[in-house]
PDB file of N, CA and C in Angstrom:
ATOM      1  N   UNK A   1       0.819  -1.195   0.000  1.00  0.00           N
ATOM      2  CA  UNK A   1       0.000   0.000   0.000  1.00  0.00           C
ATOM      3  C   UNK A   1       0.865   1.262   0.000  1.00  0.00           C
ATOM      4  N   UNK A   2       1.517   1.190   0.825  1.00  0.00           N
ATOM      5  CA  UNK A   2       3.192   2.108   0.986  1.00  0.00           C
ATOM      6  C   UNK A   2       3.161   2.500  -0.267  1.00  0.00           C
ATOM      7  N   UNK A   3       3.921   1.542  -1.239  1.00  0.00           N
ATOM      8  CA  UNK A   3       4.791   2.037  -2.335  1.00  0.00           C
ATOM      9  C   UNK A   3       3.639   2.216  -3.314  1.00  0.00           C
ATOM     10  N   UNK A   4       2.393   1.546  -3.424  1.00  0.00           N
ATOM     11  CA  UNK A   4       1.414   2.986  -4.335  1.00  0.00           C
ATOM     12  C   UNK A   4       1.493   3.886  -3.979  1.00  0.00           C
ATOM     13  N   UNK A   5       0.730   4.488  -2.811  1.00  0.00           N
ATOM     14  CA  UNK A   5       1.179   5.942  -2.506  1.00  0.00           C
ATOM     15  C   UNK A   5       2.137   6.668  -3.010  1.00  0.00           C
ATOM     16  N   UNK A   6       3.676   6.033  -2.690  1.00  0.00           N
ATOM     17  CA  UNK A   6       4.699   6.663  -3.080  1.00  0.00           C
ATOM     18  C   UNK A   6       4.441   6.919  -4.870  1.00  0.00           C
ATOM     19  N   UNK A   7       4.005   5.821  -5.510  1.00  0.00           N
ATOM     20  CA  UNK A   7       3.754   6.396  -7.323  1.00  0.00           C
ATOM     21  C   UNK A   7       3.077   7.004  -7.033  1.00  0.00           C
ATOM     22  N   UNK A   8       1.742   7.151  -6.590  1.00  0.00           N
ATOM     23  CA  UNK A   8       0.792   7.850  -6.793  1.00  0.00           C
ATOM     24  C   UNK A   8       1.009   9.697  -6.524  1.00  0.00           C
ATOM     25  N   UNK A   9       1.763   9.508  -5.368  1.00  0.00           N
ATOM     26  CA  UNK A   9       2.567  10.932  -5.283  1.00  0.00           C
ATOM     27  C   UNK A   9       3.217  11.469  -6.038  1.00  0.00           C
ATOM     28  N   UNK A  10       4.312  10.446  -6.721  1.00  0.00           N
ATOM     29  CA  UNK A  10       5.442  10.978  -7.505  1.00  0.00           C
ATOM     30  C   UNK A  10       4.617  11.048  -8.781  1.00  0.00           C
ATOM     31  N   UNK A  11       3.455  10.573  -9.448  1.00  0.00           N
ATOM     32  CA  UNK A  11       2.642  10.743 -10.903  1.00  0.00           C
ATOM     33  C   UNK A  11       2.196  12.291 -10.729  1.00  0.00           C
ATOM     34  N   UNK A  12       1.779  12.571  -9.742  1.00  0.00           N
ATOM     35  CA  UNK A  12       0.771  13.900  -8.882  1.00  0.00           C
ATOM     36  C   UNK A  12       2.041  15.351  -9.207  1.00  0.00           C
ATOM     37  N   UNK A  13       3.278  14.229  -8.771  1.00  0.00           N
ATOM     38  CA  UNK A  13       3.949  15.439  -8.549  1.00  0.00           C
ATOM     39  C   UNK A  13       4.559  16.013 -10.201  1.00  0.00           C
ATOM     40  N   UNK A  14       4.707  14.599 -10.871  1.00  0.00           N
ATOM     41  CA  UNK A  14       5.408  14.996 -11.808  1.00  0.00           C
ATOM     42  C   UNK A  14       4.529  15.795 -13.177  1.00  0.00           C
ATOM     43  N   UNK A  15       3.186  15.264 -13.188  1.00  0.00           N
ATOM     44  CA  UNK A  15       2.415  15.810 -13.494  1.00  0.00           C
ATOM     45  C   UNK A  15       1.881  17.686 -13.448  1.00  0.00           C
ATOM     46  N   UNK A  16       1.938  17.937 -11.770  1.00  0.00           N
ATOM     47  CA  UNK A  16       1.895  19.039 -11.817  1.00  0.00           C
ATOM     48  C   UNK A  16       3.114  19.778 -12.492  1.00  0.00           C
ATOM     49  N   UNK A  17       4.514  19.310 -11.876  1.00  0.00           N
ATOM     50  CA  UNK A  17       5.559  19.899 -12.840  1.00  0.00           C
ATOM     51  C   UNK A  17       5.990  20.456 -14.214  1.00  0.00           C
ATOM     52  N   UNK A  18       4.761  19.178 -15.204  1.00  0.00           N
ATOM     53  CA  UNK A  18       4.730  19.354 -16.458  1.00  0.00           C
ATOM     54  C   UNK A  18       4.038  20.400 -16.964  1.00  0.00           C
ATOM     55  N   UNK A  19       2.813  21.033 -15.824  1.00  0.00           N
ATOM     56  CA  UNK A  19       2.141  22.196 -16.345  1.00  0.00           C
ATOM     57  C   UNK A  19       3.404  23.707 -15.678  1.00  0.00           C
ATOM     58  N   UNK A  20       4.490  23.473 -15.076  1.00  0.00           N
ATOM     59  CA  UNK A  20       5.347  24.304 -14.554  1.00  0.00           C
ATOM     60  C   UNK A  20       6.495  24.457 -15.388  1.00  0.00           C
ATOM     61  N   UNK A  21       6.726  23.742 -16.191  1.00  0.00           N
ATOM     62  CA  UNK A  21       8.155  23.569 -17.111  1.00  0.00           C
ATOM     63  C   UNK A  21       7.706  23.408 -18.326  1.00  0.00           C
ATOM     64  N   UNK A  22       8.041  24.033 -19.286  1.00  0.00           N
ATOM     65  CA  UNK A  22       7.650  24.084 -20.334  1.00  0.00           C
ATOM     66  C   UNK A  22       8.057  22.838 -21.451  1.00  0.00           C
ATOM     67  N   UNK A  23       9.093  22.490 -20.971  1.00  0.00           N
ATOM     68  CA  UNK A  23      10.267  21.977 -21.657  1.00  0.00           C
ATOM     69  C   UNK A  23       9.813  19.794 -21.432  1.00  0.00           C
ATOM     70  N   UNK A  24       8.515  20.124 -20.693  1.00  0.00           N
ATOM     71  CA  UNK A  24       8.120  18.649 -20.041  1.00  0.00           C
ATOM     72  C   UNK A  24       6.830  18.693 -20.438  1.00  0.00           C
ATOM     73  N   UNK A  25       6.020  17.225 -21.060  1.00  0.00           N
ATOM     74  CA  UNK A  25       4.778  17.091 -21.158  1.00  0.00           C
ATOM     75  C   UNK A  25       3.992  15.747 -21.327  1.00  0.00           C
ATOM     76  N   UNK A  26       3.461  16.042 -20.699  1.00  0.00           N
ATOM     77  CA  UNK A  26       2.510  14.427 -20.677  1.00  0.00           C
ATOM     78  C   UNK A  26       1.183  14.687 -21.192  1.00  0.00           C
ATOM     79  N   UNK A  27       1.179  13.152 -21.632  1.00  0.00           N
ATOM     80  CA  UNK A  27      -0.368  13.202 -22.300  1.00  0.00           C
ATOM     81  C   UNK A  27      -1.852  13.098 -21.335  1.00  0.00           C
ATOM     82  N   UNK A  28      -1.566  13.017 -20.656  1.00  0.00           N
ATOM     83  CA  UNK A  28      -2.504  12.419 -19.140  1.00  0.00           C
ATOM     84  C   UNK A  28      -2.107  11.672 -18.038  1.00  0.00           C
ATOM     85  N   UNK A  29      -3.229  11.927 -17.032  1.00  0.00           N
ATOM     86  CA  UNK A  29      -2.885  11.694 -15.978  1.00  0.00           C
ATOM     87  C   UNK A  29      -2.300   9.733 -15.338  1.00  0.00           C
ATOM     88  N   UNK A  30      -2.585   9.395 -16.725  1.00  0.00           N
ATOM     89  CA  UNK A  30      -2.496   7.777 -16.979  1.00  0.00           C
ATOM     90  C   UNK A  30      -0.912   7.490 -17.357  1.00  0.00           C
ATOM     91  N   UNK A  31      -0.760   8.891 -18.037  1.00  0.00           N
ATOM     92  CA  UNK A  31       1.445   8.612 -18.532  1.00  0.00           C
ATOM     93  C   UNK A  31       1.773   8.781 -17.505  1.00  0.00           C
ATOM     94  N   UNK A  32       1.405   9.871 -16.599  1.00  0.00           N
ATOM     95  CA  UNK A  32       2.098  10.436 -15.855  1.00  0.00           C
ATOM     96  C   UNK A  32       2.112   9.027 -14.538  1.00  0.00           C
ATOM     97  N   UNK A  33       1.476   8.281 -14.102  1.00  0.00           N
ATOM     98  CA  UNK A  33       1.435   7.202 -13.504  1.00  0.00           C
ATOM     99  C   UNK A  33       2.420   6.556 -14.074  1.00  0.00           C
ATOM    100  N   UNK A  34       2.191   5.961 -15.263  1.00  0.00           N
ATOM    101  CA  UNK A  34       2.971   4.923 -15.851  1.00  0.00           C
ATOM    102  C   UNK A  34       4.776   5.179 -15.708  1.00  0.00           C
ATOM    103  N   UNK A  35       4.879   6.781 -15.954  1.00  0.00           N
ATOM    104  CA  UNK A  35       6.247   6.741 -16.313  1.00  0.00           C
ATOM    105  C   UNK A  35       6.521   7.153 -14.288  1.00  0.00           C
ATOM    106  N   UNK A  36       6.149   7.215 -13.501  1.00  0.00           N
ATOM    107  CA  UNK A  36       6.006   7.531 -11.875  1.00  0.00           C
ATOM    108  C   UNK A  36       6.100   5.579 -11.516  1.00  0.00           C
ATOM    109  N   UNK A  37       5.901   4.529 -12.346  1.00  0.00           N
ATOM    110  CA  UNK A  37       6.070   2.983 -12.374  1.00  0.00           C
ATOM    111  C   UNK A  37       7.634   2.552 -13.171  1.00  0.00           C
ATOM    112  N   UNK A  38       8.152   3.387 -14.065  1.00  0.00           N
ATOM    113  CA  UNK A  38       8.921   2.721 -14.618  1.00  0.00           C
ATOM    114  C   UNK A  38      10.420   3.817 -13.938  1.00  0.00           C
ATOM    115  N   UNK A  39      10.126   5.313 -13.511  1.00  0.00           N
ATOM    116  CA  UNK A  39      10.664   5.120 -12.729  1.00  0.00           C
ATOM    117  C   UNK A  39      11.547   4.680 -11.688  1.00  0.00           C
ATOM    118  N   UNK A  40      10.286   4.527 -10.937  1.00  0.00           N
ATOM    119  CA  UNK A  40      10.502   3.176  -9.884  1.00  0.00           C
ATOM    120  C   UNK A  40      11.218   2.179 -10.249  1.00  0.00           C
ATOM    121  N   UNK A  41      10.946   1.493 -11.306  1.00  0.00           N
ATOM    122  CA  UNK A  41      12.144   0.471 -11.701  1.00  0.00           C
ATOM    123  C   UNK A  41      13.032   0.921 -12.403  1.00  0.00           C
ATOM    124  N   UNK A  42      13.397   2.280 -12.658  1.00  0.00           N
ATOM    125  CA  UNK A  42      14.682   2.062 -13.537  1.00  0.00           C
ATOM    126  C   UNK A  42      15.881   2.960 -12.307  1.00  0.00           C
ATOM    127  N   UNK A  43      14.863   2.939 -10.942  1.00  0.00           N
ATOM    128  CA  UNK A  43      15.555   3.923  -9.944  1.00  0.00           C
ATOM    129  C   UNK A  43      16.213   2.563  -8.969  1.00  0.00           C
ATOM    130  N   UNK A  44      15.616   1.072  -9.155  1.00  0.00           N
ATOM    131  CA  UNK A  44      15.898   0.489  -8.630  1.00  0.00           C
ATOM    132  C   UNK A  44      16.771  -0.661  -9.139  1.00  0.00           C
ATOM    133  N   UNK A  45      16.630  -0.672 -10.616  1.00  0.00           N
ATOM    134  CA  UNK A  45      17.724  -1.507 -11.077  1.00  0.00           C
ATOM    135  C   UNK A  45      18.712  -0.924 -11.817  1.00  0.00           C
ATOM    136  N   UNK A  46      18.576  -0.276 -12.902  1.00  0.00           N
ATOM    137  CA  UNK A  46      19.343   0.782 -13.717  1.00  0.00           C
ATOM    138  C   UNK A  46      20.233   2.054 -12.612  1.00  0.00           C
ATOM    139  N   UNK A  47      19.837   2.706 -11.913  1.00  0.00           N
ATOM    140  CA  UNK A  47      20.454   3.590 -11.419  1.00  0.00           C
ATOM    141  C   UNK A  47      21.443   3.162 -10.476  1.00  0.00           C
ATOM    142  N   UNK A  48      21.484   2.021  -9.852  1.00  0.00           N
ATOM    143  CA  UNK A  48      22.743   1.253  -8.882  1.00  0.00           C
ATOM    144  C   UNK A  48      23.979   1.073  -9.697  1.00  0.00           C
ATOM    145  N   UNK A  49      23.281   0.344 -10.968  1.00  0.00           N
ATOM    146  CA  UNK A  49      24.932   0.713 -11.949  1.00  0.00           C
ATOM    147  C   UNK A  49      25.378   1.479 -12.201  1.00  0.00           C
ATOM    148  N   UNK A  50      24.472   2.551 -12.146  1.00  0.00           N
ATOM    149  CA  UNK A  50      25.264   3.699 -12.950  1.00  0.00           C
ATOM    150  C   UNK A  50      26.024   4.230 -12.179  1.00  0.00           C
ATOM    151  N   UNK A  51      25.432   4.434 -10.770  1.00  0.00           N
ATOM    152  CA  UNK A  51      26.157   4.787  -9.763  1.00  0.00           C
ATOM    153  C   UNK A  51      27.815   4.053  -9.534  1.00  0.00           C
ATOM    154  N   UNK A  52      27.514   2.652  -9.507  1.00  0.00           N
ATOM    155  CA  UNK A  52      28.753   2.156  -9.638  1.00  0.00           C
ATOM    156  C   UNK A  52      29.796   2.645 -10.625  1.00  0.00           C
ATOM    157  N   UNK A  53      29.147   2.700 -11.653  1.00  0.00           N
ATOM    158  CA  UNK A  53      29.917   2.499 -12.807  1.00  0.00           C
ATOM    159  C   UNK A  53      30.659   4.478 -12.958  1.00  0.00           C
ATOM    160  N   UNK A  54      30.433   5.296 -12.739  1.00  0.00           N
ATOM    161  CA  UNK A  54      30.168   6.650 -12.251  1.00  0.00           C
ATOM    162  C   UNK A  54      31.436   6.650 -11.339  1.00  0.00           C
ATOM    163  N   UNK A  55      31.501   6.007 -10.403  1.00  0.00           N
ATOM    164  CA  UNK A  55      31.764   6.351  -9.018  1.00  0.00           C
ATOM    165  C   UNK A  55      32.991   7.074  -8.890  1.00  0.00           C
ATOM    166  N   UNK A  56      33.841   7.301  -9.582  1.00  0.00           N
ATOM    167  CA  UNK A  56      35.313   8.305  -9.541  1.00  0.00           C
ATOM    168  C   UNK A  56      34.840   9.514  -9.484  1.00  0.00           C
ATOM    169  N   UNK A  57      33.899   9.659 -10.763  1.00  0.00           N
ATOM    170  CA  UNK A  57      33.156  11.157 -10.911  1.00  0.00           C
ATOM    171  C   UNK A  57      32.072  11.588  -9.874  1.00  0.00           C
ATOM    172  N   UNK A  58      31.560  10.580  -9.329  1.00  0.00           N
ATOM    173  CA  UNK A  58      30.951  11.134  -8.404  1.00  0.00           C
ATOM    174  C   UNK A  58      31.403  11.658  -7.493  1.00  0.00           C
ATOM    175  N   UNK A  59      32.707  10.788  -6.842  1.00  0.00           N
ATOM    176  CA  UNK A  59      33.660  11.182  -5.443  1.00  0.00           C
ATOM    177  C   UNK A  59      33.996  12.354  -6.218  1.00  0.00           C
ATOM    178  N   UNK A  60      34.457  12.416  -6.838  1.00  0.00           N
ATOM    179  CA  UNK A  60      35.144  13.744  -7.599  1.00  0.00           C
ATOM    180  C   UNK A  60      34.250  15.075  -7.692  1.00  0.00           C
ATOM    181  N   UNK A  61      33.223  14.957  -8.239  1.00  0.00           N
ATOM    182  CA  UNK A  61      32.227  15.955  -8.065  1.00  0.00           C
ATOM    183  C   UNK A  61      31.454  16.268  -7.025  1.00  0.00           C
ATOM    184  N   UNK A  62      32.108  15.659  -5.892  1.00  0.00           N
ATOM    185  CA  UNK A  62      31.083  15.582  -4.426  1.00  0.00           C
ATOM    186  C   UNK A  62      29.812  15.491  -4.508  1.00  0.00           C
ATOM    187  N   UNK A  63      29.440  14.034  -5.373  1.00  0.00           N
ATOM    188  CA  UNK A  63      27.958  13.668  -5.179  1.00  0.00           C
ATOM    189  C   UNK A  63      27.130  14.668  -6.384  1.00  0.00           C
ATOM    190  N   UNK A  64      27.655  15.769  -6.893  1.00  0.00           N
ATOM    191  CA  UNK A  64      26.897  16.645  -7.747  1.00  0.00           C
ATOM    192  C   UNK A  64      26.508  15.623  -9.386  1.00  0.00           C
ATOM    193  N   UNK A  65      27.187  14.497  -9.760  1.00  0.00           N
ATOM    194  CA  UNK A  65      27.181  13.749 -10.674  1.00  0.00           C
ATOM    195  C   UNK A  65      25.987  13.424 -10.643  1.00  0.00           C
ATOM    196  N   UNK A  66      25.203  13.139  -9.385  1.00  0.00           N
ATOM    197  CA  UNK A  66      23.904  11.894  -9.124  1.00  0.00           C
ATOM    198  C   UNK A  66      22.991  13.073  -9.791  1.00  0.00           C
ATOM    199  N   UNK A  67      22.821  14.198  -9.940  1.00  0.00           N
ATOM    200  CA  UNK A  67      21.842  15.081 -10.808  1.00  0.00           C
ATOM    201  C   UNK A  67      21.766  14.181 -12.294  1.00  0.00           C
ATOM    202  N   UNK A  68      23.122  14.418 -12.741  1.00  0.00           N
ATOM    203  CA  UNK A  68      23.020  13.940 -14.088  1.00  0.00           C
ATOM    204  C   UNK A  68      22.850  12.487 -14.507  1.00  0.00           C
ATOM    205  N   UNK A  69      23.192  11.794 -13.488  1.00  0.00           N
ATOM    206  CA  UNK A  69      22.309  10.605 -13.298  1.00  0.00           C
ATOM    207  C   UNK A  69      21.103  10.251 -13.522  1.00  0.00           C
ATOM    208  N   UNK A  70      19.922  10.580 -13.092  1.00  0.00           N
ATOM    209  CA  UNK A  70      18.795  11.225 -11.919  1.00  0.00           C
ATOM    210  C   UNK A  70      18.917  11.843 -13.330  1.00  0.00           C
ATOM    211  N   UNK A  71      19.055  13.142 -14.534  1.00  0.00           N
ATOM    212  CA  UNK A  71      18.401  12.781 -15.671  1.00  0.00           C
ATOM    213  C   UNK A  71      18.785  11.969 -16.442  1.00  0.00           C
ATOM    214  N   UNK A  72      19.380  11.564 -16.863  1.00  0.00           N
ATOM    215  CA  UNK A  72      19.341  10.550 -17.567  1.00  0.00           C
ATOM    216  C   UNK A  72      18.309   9.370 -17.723  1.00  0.00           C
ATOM    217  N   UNK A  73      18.344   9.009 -16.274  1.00  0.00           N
ATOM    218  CA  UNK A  73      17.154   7.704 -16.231  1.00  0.00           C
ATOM    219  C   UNK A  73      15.536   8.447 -16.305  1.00  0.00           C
ATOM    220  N   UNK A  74      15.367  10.319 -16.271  1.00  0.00           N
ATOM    221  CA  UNK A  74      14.279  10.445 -17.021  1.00  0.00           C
ATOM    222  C   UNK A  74      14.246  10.243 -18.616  1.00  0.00           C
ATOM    223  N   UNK A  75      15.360  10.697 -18.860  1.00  0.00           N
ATOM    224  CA  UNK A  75      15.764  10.573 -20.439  1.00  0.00           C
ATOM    225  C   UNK A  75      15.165   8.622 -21.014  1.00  0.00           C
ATOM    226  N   UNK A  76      15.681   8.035 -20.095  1.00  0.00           N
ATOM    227  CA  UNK A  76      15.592   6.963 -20.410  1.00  0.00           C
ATOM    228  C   UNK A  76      14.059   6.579 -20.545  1.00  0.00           C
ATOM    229  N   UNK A  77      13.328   7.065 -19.255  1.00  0.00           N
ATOM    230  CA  UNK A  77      12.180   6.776 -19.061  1.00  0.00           C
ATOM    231  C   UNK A  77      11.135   7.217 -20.342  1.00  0.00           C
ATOM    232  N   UNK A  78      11.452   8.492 -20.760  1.00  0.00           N
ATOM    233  CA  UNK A  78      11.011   8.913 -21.684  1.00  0.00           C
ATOM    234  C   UNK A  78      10.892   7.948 -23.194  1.00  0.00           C
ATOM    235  N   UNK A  79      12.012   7.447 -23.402  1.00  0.00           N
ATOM    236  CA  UNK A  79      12.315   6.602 -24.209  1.00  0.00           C
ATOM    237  C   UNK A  79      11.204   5.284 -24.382  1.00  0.00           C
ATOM    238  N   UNK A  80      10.936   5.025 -23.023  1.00  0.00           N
ATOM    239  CA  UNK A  80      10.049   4.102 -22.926  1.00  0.00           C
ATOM    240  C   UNK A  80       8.204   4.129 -23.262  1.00  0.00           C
ATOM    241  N   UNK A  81       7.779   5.246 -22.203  1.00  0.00           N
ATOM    242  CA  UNK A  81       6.516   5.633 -22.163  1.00  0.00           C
ATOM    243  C   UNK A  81       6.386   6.733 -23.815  1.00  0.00           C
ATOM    244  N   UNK A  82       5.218   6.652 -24.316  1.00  0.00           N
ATOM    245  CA  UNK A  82       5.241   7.514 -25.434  1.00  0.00           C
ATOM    246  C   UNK A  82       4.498   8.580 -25.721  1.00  0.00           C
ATOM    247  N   UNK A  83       3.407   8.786 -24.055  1.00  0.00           N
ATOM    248  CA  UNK A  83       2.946  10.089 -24.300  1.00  0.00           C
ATOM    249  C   UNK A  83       3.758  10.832 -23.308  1.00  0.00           C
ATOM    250  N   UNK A  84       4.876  10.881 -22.657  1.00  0.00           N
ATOM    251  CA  UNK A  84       5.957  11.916 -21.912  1.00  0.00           C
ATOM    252  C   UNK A  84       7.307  12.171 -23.163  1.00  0.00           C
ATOM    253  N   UNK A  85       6.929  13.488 -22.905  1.00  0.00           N
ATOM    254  CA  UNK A  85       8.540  13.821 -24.102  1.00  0.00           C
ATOM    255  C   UNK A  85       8.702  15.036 -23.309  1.00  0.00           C
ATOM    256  N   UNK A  86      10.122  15.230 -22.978  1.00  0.00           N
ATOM    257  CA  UNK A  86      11.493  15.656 -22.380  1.00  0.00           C
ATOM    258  C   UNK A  86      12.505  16.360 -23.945  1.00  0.00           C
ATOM    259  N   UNK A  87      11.894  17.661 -23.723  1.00  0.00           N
ATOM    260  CA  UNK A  87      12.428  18.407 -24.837  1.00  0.00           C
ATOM    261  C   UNK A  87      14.675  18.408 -24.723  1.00  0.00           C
ATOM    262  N   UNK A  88      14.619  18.169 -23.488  1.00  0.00           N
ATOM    263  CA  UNK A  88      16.256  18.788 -23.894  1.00  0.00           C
ATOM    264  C   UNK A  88      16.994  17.850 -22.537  1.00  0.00           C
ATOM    265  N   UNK A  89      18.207  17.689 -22.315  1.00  0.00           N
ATOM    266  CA  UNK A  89      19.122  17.032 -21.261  1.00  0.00           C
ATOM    267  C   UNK A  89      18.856  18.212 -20.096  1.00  0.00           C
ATOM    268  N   UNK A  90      19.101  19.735 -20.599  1.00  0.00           N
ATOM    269  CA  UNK A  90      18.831  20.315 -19.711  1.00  0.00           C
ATOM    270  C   UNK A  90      17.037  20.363 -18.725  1.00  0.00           C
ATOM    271  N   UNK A  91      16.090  20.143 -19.412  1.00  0.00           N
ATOM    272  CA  UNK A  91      15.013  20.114 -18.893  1.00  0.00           C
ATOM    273  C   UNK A  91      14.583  18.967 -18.315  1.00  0.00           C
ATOM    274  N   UNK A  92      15.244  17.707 -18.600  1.00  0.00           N
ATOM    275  CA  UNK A  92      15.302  16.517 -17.840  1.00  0.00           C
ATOM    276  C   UNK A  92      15.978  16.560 -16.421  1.00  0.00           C
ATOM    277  N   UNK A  93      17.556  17.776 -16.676  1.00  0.00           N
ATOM    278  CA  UNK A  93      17.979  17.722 -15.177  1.00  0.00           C
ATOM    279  C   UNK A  93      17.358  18.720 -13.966  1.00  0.00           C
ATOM    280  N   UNK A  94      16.128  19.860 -14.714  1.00  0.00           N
ATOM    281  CA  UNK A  94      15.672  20.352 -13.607  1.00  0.00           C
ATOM    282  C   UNK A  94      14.432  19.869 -13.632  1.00  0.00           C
ATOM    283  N   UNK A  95      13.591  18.927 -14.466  1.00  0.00           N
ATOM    284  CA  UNK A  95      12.534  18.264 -13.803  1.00  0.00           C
ATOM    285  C   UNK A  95      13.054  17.233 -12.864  1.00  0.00           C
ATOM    286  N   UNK A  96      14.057  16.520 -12.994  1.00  0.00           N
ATOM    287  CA  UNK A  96      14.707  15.431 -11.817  1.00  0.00           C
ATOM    288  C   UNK A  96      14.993  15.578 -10.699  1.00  0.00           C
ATOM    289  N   UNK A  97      15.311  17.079 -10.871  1.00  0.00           N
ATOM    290  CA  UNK A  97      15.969  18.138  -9.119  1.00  0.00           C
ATOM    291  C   UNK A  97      14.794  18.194  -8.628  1.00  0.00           C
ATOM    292  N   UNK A  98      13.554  18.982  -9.381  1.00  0.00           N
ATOM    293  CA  UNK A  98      12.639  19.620  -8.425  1.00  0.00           C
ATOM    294  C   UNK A  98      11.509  18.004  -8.294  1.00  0.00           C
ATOM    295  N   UNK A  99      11.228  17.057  -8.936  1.00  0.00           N
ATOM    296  CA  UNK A  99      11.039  16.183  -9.168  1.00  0.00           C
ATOM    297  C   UNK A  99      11.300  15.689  -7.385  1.00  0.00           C
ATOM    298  N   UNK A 100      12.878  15.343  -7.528  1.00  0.00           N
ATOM    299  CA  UNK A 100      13.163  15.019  -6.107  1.00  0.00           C
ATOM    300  C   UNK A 100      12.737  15.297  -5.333  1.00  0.00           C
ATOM    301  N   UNK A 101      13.151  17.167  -4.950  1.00  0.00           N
ATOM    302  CA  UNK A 101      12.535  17.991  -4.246  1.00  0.00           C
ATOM    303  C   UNK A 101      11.401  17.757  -3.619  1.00  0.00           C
ATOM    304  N   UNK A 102      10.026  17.969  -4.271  1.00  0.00           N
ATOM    305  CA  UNK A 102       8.524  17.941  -4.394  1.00  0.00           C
ATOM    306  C   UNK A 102       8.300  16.380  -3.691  1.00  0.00           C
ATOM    307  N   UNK A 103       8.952  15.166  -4.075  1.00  0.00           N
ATOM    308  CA  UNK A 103       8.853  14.227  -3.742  1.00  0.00           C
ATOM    309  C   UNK A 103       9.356  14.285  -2.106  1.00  0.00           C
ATOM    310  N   UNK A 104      10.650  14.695  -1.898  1.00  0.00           N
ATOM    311  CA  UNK A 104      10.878  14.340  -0.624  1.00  0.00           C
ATOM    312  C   UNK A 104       9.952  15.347   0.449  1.00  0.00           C
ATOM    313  N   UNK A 105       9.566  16.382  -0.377  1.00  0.00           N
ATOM    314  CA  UNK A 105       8.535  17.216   0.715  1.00  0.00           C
ATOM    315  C   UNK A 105       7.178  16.262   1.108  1.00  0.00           C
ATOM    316  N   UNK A 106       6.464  15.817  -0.055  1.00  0.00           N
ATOM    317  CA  UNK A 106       5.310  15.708   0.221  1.00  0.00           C
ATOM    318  C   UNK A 106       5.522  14.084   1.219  1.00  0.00           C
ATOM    319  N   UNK A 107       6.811  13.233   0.710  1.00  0.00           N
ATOM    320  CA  UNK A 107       6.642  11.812   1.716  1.00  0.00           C
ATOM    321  C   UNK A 107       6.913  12.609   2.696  1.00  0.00           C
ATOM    322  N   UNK A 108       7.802  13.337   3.688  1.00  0.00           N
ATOM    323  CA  UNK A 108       7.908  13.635   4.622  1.00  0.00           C
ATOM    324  C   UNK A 108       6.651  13.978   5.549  1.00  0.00           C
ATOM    325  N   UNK A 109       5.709  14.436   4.317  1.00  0.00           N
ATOM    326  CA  UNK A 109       4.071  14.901   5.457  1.00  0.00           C
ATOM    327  C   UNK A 109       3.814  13.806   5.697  1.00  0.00           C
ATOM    328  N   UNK A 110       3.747  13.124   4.465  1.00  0.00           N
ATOM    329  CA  UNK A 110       2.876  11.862   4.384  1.00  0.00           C
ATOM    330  C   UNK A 110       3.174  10.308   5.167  1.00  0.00           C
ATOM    331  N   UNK A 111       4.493  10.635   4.887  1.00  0.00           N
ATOM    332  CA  UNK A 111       5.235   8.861   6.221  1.00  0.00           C
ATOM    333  C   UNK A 111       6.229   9.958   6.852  1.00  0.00           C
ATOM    334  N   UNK A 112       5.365  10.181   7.925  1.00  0.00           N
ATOM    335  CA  UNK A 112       6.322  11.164   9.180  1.00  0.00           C
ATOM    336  C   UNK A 112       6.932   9.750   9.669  1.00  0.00           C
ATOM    337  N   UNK A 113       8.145  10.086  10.139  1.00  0.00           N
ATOM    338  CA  UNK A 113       9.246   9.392  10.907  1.00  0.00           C
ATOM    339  C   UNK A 113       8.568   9.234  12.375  1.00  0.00           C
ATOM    340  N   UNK A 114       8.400   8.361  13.303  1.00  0.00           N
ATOM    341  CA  UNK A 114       8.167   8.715  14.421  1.00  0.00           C
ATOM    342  C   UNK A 114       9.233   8.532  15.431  1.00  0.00           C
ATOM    343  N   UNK A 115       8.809   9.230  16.167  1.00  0.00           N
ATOM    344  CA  UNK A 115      10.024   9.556  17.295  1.00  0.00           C
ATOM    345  C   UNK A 115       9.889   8.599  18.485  1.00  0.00           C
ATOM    346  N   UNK A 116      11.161   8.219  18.657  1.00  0.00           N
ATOM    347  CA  UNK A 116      10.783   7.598  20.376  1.00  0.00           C
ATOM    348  C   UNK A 116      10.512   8.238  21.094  1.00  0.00           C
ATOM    349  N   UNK A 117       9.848   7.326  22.025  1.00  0.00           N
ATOM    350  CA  UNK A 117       9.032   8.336  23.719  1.00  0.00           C
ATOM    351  C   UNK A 117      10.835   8.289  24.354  1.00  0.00           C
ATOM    352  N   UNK A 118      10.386   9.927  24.935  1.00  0.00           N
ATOM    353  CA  UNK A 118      11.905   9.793  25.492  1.00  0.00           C
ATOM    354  C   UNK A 118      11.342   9.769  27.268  1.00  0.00           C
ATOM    355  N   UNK A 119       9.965   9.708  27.378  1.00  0.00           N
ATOM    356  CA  UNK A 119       9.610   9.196  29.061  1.00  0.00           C
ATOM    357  C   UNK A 119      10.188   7.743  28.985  1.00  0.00           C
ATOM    358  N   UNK A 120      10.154   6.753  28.219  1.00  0.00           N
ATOM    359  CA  UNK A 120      10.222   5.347  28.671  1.00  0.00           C
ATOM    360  C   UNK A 120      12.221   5.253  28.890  1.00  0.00           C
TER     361      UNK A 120
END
């Protein structure tokens, strides 16, 4: 149930984005799901390699590499789904930033961390 939510957020979010960036567009609220699913899998199998495979440039760039990462695998995603098109490398890497962004705000409301009782 968890990890719908989490698509269902990240479709919501990326969606609204597309009416914020010009340079991003989906055909409905049905791409915007789909590519918020593939995503998800290309954040969980595809992006570990890259990271690996990366990893000089990343130490090297203090972590600033994982942006261009992070677009790419929209680039990729795009590739896949066929009503989302991603006009440029550059508009892939600031839908991916604020993308993030928007994402880590809204889980934070949504799966608050809870705190230990510090009486016990």
């Amino acid at each position: 149930m968890k990890f719908l939510l989490k698509i269902l957020i990240t479709s919501v979010n990326a969606f609204i984005l597309a009416y914020l960036l010009p340079g991003i567009a989906f055909n409905d609220i049905f791409t915007a799901i789909v590519v918020a699913v593939i995503l998800a899998i290309l954040d969980a199998t595809i992006k570990p390699l890259l990271i690996i495979l990366t990893l000089p440039v990343t130490i090297f760039s203090l972590g600033l590499f994982l942006f261009f990462i992070n677009a790419f695998i929209i680039l990729i995603a795009e590739h896949f789904v066929s009503g989302f098109k991603v006009a440029s490398f550059w508009d892939a890497l600031l839908f991916s930033m604020l993308l993030s962004f928007f994402n880590s705000f809204v889980h934070r409301r949504a799966f608050p961390v809870k705190q230990p009782d510090k009486n016990s």
